[in-house]
Protein backbone atom coordinates (compact mmCIF):
# COMPACT_ATOMS: atom_id res chain seq x y z
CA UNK A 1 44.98 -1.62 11.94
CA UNK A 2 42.55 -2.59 14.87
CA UNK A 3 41.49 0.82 15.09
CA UNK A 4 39.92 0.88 11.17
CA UNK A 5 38.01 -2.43 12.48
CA UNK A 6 36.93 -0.25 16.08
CA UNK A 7 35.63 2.53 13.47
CA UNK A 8 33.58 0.11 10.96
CA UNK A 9 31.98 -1.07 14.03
CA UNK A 10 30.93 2.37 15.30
CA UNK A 11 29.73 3.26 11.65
CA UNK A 12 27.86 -0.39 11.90
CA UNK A 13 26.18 1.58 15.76
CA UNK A 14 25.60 4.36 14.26
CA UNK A 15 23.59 3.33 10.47
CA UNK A 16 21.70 0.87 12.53
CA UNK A 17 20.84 3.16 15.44
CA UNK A 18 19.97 6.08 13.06
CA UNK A 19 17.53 3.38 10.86
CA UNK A 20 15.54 2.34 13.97
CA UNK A 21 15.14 6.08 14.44
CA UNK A 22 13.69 6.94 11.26
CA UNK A 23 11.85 4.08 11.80
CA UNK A 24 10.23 4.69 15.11
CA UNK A 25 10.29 8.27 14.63
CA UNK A 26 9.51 8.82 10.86
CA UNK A 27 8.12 6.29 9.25
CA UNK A 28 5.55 5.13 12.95
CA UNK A 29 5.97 1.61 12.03
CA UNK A 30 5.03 0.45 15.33
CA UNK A 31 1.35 2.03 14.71
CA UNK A 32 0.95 0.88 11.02
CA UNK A 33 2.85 -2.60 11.35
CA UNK A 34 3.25 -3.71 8.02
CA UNK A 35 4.37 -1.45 4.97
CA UNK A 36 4.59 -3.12 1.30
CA UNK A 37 7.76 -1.43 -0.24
CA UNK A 38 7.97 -4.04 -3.05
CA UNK A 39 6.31 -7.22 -4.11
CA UNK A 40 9.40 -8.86 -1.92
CA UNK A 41 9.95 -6.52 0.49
CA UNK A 42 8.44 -5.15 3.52
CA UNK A 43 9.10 -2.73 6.24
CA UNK A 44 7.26 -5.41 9.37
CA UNK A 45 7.68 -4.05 12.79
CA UNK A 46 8.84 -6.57 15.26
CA UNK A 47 9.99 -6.13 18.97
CA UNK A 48 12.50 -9.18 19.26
CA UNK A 49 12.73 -9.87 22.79
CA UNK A 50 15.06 -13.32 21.94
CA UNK A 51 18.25 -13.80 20.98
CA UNK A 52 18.65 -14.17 16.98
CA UNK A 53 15.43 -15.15 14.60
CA UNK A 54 13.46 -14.82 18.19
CA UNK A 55 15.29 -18.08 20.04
CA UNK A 56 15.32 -17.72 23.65
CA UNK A 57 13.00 -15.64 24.50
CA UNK A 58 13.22 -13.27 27.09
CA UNK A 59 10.31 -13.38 29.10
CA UNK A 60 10.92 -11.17 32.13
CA UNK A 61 13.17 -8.05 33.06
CA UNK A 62 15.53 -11.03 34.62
CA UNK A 63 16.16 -12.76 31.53
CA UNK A 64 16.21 -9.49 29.48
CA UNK A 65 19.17 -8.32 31.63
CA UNK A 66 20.70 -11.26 31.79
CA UNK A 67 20.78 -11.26 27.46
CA UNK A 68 21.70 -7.77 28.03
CA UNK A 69 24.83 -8.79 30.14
CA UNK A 70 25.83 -12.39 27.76
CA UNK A 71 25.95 -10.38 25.00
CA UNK A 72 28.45 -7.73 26.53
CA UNK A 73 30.31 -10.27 27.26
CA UNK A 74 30.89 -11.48 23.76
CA UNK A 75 30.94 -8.05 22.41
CA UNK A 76 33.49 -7.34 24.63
CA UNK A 77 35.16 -10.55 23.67
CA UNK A 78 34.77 -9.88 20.08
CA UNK A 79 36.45 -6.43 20.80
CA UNK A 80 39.55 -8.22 21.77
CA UNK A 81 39.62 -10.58 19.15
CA UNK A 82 40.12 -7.60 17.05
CA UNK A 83 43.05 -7.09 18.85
CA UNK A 84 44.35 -10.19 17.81
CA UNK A 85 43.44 -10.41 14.50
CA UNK A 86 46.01 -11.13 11.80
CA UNK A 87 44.88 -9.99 8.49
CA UNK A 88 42.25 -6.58 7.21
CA UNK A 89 39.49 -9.48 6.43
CA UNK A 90 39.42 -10.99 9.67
CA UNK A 91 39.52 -7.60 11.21
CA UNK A 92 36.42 -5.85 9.41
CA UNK A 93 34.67 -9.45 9.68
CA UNK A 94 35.01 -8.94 13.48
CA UNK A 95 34.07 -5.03 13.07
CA UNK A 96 30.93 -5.66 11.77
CA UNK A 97 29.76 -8.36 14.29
CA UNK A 98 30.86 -6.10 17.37
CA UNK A 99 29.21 -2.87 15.55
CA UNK A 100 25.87 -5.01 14.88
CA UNK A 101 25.99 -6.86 18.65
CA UNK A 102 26.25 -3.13 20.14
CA UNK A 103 23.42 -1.64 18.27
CA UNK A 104 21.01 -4.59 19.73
CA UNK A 105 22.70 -4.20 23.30
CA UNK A 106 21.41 -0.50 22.60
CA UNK A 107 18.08 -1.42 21.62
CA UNK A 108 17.72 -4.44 24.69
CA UNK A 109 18.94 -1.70 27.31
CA UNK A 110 16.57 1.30 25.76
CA UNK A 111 13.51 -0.72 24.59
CA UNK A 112 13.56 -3.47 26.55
CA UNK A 113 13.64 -5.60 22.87
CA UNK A 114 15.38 -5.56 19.77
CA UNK A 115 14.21 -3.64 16.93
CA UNK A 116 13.25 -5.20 13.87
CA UNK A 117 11.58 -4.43 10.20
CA UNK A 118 13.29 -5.37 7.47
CA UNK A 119 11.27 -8.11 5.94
CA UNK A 120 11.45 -9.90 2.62
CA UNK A 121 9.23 -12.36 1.40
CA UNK A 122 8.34 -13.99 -1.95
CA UNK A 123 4.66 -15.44 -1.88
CA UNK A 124 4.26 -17.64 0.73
CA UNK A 125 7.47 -17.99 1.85
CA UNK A 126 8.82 -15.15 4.70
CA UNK A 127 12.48 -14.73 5.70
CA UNK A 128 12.59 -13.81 9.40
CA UNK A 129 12.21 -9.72 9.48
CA UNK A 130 15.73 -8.68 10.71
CA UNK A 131 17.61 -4.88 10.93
CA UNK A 132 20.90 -3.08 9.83
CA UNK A 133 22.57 -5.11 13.49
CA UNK A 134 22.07 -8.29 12.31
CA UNK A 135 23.03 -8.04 8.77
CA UNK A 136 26.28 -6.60 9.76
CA UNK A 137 26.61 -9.68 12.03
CA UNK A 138 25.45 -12.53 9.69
CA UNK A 139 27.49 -10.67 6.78
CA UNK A 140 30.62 -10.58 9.53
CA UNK A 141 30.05 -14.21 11.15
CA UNK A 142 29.84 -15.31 7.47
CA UNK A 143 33.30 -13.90 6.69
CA UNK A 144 35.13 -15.94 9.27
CA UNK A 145 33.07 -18.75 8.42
CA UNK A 146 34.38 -18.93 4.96
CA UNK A 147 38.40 -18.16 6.15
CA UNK A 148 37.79 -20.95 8.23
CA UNK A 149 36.27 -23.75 6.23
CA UNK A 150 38.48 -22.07 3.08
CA UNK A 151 41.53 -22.18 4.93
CA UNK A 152 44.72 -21.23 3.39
CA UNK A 153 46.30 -17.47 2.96
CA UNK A 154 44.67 -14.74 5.00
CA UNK A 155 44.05 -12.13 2.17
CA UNK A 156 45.58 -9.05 3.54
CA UNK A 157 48.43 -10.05 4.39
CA UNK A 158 51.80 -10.86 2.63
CA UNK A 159 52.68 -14.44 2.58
CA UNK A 160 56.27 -15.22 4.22
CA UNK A 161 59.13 -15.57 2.38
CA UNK A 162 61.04 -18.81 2.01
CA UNK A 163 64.66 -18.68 2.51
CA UNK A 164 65.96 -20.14 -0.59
């Protein structure tokens, strides 16, 4: 069952690797910056050289391959977890955060930064711009979040029997 979670994270790589290509590549959005797509919406080009929303900056090549090496650590971490996991839920939760933590380790060892554009907005207000890696991971991290605070059965798996 671990190895379904393995592939949803290399799917996770892979969408979010082949969206920073189009949009580097495709749609230039380094050179034009900000694209309207809809009145809440926005392609934004960022180069996130912090950890997530832009805490802890990395200021030098030190620090960058120092984030670089923390977060291999917990990917690799993660990647064992999966291992362990009990139930499908837990599993693709975990999927999703390794898939999402690799494509930014991608982008941090390529780029130097993490790539970033997706960017909604309504008036004034502006949710930080964030890409296909970090939805995966907030979407994942959310998952266990919820199992934990929820408790109970792990859905996904068959509850014991009680020997009457």
């Amino acid at each position: 069952m671990a190895r379904h979670a393995y592939a949803l994270a290399g799917m996770i790589l892979v969408l979010d690797q082949l969206s920073k290509w189009w949009i580097i590549h495709v749609v230039e959005l380094a050179s034009r910056g900000s694209i309207a797509v809809l009145p809440v919406f926005s392609l934004t080009w960022v180069e996130n050289r912090g950890v997530s929303m832009g805490l802890l900056t990395a200021g030098s090549d030190t620090a960058r391959w120092a984030l670089v090496a923390v977060t291999a650590i917990i990917a690799a971490g993660v990647a064992l977890w999966i291992r362990r996991a009990t139930g499908w839920l837990e599993q693709a939760a975990l999927g999703l955060v390794l898939g999402g933590a690799l494509g930014n380790i991608v982008d941090r060892v390529r780029f130097g930064y993490v790539v970033d554009f997706v960017h909604l907005h309504v008036g004034r207000w502006s949710f930080y711009v964030f890409n296909v890696a970090d939805a995966a991971i907030t979407l994942g991290v959310g998952v266990l979040l919820l199992r934990a605070f929820l408790g109970g059965s792990q859905p996904g798996r068959m509850p014991k029997e009680s020997g009457s």
